[in-house]
PDB file of N, CA and C in Angstrom:
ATOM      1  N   UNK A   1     -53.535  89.658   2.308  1.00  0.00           N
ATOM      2  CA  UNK A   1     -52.127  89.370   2.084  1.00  0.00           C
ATOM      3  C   UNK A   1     -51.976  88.747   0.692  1.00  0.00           C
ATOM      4  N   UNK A   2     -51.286  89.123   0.004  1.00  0.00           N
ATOM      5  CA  UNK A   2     -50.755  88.731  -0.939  1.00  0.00           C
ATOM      6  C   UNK A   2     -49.641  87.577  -1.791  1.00  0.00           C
ATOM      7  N   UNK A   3     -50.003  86.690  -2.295  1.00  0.00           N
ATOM      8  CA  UNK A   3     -49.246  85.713  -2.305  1.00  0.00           C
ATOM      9  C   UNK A   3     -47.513  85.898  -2.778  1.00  0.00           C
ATOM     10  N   UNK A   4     -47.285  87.144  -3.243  1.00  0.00           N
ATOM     11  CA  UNK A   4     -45.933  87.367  -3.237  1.00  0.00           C
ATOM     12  C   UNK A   4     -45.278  88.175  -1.869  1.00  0.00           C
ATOM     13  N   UNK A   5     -46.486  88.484  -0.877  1.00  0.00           N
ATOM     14  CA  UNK A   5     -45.973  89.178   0.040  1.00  0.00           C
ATOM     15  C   UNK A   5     -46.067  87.543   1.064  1.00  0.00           C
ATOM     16  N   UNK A   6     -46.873  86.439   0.695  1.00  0.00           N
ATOM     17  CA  UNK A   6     -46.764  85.799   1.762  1.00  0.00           C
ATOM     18  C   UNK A   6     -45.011  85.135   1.222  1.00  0.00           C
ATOM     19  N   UNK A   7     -44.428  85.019   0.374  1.00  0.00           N
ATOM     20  CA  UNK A   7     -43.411  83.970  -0.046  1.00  0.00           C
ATOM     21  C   UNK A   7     -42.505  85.194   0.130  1.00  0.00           C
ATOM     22  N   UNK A   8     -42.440  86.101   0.331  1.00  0.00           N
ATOM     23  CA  UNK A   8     -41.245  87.249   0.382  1.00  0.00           C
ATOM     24  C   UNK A   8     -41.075  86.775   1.942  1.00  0.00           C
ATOM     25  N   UNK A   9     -42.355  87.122   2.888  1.00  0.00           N
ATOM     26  CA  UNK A   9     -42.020  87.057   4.429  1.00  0.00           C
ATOM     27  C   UNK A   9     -42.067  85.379   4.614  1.00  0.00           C
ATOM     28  N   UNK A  10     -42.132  84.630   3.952  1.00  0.00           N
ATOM     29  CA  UNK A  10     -41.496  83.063   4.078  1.00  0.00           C
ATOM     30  C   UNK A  10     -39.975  83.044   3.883  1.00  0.00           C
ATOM     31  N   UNK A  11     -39.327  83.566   2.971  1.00  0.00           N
ATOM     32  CA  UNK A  11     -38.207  83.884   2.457  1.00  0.00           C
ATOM     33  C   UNK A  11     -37.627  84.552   3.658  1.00  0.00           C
ATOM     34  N   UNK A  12     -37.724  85.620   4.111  1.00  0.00           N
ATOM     35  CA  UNK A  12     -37.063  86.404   5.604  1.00  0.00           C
ATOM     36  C   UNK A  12     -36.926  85.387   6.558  1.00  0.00           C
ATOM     37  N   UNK A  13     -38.666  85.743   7.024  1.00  0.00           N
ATOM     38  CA  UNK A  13     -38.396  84.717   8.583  1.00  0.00           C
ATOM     39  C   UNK A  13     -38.097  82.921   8.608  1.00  0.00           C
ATOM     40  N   UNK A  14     -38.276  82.559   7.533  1.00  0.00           N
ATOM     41  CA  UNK A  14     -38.213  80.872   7.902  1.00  0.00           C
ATOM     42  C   UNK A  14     -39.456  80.239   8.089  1.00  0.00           C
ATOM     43  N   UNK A  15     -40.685  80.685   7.532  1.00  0.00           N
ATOM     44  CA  UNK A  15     -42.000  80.265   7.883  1.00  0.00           C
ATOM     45  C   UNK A  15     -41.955  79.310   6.795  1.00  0.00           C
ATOM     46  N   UNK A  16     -42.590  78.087   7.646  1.00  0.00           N
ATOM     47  CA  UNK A  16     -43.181  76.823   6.470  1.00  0.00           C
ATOM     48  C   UNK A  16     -44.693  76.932   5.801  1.00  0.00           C
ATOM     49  N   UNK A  17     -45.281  76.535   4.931  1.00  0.00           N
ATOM     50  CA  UNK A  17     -46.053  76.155   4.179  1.00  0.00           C
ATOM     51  C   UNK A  17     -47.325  75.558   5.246  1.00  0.00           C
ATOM     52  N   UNK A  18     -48.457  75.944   5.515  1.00  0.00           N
ATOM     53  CA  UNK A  18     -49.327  75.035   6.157  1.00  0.00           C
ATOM     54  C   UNK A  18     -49.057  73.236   5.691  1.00  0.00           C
ATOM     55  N   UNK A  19     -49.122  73.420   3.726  1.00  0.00           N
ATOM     56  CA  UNK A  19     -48.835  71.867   3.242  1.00  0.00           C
ATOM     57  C   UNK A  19     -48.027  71.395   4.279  1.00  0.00           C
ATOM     58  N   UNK A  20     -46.880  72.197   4.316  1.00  0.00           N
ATOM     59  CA  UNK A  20     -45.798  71.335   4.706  1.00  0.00           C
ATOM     60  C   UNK A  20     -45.858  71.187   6.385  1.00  0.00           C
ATOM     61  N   UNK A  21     -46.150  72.267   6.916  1.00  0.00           N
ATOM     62  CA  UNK A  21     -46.172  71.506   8.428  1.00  0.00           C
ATOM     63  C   UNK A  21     -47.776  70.866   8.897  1.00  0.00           C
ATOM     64  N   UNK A  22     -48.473  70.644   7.970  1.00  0.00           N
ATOM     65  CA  UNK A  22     -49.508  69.776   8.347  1.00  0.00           C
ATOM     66  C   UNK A  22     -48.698  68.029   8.214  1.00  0.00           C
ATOM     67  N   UNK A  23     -48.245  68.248   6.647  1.00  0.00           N
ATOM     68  CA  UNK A  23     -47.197  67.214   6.419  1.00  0.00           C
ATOM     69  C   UNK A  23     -46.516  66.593   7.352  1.00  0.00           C
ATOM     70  N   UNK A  24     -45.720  67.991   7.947  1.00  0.00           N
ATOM     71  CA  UNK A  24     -44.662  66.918   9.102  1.00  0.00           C
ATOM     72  C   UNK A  24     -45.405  66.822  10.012  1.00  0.00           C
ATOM     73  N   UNK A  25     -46.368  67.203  10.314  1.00  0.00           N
ATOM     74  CA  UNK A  25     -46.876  67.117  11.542  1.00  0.00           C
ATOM     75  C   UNK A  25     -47.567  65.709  11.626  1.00  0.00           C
ATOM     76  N   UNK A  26     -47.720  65.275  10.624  1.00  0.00           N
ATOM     77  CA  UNK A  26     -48.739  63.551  10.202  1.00  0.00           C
ATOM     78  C   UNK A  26     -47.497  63.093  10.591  1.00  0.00           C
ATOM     79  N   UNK A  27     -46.163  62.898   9.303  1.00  0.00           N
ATOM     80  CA  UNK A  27     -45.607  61.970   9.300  1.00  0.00           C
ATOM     81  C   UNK A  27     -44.547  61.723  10.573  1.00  0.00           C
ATOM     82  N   UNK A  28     -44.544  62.922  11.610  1.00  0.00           N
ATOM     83  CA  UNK A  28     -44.186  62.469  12.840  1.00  0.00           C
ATOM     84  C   UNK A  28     -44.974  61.788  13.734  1.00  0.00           C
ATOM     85  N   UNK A  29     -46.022  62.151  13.746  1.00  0.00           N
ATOM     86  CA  UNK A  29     -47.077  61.567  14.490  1.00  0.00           C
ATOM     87  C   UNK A  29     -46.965  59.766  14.209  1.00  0.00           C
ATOM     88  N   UNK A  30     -47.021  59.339  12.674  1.00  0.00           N
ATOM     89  CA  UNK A  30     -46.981  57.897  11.842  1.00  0.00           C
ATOM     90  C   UNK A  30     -45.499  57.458  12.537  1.00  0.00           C
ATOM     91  N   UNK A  31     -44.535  58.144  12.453  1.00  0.00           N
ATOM     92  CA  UNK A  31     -43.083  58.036  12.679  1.00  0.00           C
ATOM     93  C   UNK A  31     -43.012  57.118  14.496  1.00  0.00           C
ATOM     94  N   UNK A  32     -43.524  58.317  15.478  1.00  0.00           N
ATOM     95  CA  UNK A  32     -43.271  58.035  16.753  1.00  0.00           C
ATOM     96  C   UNK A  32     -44.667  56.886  16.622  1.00  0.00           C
ATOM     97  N   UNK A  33     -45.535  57.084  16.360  1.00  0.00           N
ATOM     98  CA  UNK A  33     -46.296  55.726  16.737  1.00  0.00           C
ATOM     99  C   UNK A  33     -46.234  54.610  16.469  1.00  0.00           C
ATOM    100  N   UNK A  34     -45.394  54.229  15.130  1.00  0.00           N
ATOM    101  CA  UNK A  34     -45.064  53.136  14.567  1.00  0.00           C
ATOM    102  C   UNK A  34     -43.589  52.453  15.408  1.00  0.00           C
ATOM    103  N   UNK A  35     -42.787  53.397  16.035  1.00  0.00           N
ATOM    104  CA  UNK A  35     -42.035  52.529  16.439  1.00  0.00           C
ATOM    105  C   UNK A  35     -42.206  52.072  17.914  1.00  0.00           C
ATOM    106  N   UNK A  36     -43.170  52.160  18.464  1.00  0.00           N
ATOM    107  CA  UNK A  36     -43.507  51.034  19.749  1.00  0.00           C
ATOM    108  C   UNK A  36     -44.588  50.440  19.098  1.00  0.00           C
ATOM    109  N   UNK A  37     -44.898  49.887  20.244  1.00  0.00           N
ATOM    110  CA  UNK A  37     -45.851  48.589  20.206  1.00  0.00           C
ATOM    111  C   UNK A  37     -47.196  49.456  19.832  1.00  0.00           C
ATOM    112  N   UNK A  38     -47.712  50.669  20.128  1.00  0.00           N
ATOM    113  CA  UNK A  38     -48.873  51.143  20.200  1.00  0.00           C
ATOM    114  C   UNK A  38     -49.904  50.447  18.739  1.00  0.00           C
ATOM    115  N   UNK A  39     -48.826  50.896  17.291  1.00  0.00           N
ATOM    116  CA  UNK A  39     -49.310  50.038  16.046  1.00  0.00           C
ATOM    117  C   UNK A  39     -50.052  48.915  15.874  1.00  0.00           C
ATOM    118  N   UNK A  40     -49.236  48.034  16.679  1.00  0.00           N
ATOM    119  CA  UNK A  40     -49.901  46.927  17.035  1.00  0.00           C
ATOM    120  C   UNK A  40     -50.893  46.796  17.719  1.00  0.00           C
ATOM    121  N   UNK A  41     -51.392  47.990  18.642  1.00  0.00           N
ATOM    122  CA  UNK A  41     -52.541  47.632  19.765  1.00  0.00           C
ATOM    123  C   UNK A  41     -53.643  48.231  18.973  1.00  0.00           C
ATOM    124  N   UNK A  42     -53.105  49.621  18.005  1.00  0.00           N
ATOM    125  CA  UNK A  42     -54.231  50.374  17.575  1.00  0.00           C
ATOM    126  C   UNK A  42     -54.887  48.839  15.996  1.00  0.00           C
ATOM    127  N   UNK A  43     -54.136  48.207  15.746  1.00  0.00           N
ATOM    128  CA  UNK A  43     -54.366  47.156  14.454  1.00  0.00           C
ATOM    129  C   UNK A  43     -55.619  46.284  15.359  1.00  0.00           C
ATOM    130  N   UNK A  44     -54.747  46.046  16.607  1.00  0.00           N
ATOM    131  CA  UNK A  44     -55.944  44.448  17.252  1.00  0.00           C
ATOM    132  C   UNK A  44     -56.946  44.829  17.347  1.00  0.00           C
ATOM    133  N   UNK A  45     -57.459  46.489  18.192  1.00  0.00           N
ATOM    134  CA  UNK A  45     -58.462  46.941  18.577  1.00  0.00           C
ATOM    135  C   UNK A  45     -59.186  47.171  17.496  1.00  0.00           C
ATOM    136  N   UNK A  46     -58.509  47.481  16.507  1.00  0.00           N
ATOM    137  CA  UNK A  46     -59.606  47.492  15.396  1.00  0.00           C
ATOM    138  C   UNK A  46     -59.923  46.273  14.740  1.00  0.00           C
ATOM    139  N   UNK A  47     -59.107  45.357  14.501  1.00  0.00           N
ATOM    140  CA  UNK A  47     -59.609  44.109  14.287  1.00  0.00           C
ATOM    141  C   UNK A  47     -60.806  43.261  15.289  1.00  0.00           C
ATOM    142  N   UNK A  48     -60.677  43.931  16.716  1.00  0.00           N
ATOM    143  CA  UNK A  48     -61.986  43.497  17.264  1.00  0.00           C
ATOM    144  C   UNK A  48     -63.387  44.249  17.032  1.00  0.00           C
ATOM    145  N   UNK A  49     -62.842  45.853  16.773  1.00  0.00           N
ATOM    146  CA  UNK A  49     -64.159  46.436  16.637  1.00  0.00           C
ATOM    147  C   UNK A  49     -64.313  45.874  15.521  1.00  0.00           C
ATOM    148  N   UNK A  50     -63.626  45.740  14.444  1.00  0.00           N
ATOM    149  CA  UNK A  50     -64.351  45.364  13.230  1.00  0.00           C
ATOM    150  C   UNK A  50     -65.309  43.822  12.970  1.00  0.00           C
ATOM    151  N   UNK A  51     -64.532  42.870  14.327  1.00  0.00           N
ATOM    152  CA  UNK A  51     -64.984  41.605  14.176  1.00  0.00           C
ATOM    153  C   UNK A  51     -66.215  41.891  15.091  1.00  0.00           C
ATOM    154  N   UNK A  52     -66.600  42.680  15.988  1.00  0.00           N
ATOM    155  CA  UNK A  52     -67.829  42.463  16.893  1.00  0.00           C
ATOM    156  C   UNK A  52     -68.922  43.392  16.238  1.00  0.00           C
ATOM    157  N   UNK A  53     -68.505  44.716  15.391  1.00  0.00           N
ATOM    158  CA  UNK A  53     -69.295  44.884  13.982  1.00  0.00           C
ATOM    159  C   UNK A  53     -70.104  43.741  13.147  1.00  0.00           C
ATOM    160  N   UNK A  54     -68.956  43.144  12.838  1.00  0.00           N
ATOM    161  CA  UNK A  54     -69.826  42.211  11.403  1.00  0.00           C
ATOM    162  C   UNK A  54     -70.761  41.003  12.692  1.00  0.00           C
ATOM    163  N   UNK A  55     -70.136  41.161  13.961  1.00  0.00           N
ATOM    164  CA  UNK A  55     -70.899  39.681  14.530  1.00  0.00           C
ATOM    165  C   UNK A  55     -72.032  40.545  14.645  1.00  0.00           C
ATOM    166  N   UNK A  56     -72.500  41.550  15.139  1.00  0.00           N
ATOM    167  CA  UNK A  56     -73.634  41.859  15.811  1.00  0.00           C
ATOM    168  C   UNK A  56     -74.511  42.994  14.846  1.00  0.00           C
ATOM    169  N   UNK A  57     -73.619  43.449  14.138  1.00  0.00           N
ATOM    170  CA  UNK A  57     -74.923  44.251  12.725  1.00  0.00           C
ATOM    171  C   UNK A  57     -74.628  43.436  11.502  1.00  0.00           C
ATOM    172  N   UNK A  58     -73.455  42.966  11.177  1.00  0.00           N
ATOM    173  CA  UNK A  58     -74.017  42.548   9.529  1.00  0.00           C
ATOM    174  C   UNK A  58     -74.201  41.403   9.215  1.00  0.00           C
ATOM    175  N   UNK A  59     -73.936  40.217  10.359  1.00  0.00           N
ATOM    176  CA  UNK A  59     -74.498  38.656  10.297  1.00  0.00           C
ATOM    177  C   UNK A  59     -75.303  38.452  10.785  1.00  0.00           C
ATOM    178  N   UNK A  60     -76.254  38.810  11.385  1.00  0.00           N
ATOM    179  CA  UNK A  60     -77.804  39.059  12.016  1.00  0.00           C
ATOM    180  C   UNK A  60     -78.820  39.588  10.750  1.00  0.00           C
ATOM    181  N   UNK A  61     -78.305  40.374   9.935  1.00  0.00           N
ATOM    182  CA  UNK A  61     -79.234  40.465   8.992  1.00  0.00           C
ATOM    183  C   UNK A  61     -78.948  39.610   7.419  1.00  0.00           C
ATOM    184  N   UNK A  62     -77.882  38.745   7.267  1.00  0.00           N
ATOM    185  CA  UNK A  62     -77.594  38.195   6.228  1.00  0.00           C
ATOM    186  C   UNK A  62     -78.179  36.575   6.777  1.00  0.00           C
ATOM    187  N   UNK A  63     -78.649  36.189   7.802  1.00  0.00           N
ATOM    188  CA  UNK A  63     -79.023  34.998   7.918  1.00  0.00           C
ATOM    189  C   UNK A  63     -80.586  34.851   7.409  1.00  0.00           C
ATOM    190  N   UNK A  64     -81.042  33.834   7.177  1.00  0.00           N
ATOM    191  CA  UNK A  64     -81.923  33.760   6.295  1.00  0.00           C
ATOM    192  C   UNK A  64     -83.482  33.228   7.439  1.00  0.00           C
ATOM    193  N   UNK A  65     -84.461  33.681   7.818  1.00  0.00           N
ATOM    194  CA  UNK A  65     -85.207  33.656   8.897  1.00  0.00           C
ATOM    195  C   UNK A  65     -86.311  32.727   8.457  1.00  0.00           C
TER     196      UNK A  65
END
C-alpha cells in the first residue's frame, strides 16, 4: 500500500492515524484513571514497592560489615 493510497482511503472513510489512536487511546486511559481514587492507590503501591526494594536489596548491601 502506498502512502498516497493510504491518506486518499483516510480521506474517504474517516480512518485515524495509528499515531493518533495509539494517542487517544493513552490519553483516555490517563484521563479515566486519574479521575478516581485509583491514581492514588497505583502512587502508594508503588511507593511501597519502591520502599520494600531499597529496604531489602539496596540497604543490605550499602551497610558496611
Amino acid at each position: 500500500m502506498s502512502k498516497d493510497l493510504y491518506i486518499e482511503v483516510n480521506a474517504h472513510f474517516g480512518i485515524e492515524s495509528v499515531e493518533n489512536l495509539g494517542a487517544n487511546r493513552r490519553n483516555r486511559f490517563i484521563n479515566r484513571f486519574c479521575e478516581t481514587d485509583n491514581y492514588f492507590y497505583l502512587l502508594r503501591l508503588f511507593n511501597f514497592c519502591l520502599l520494600n526494594f531499597f529496604s531489602y536489596v539496596v540497604l543490605p548491601y550499602t551497610m558496611v560489615k
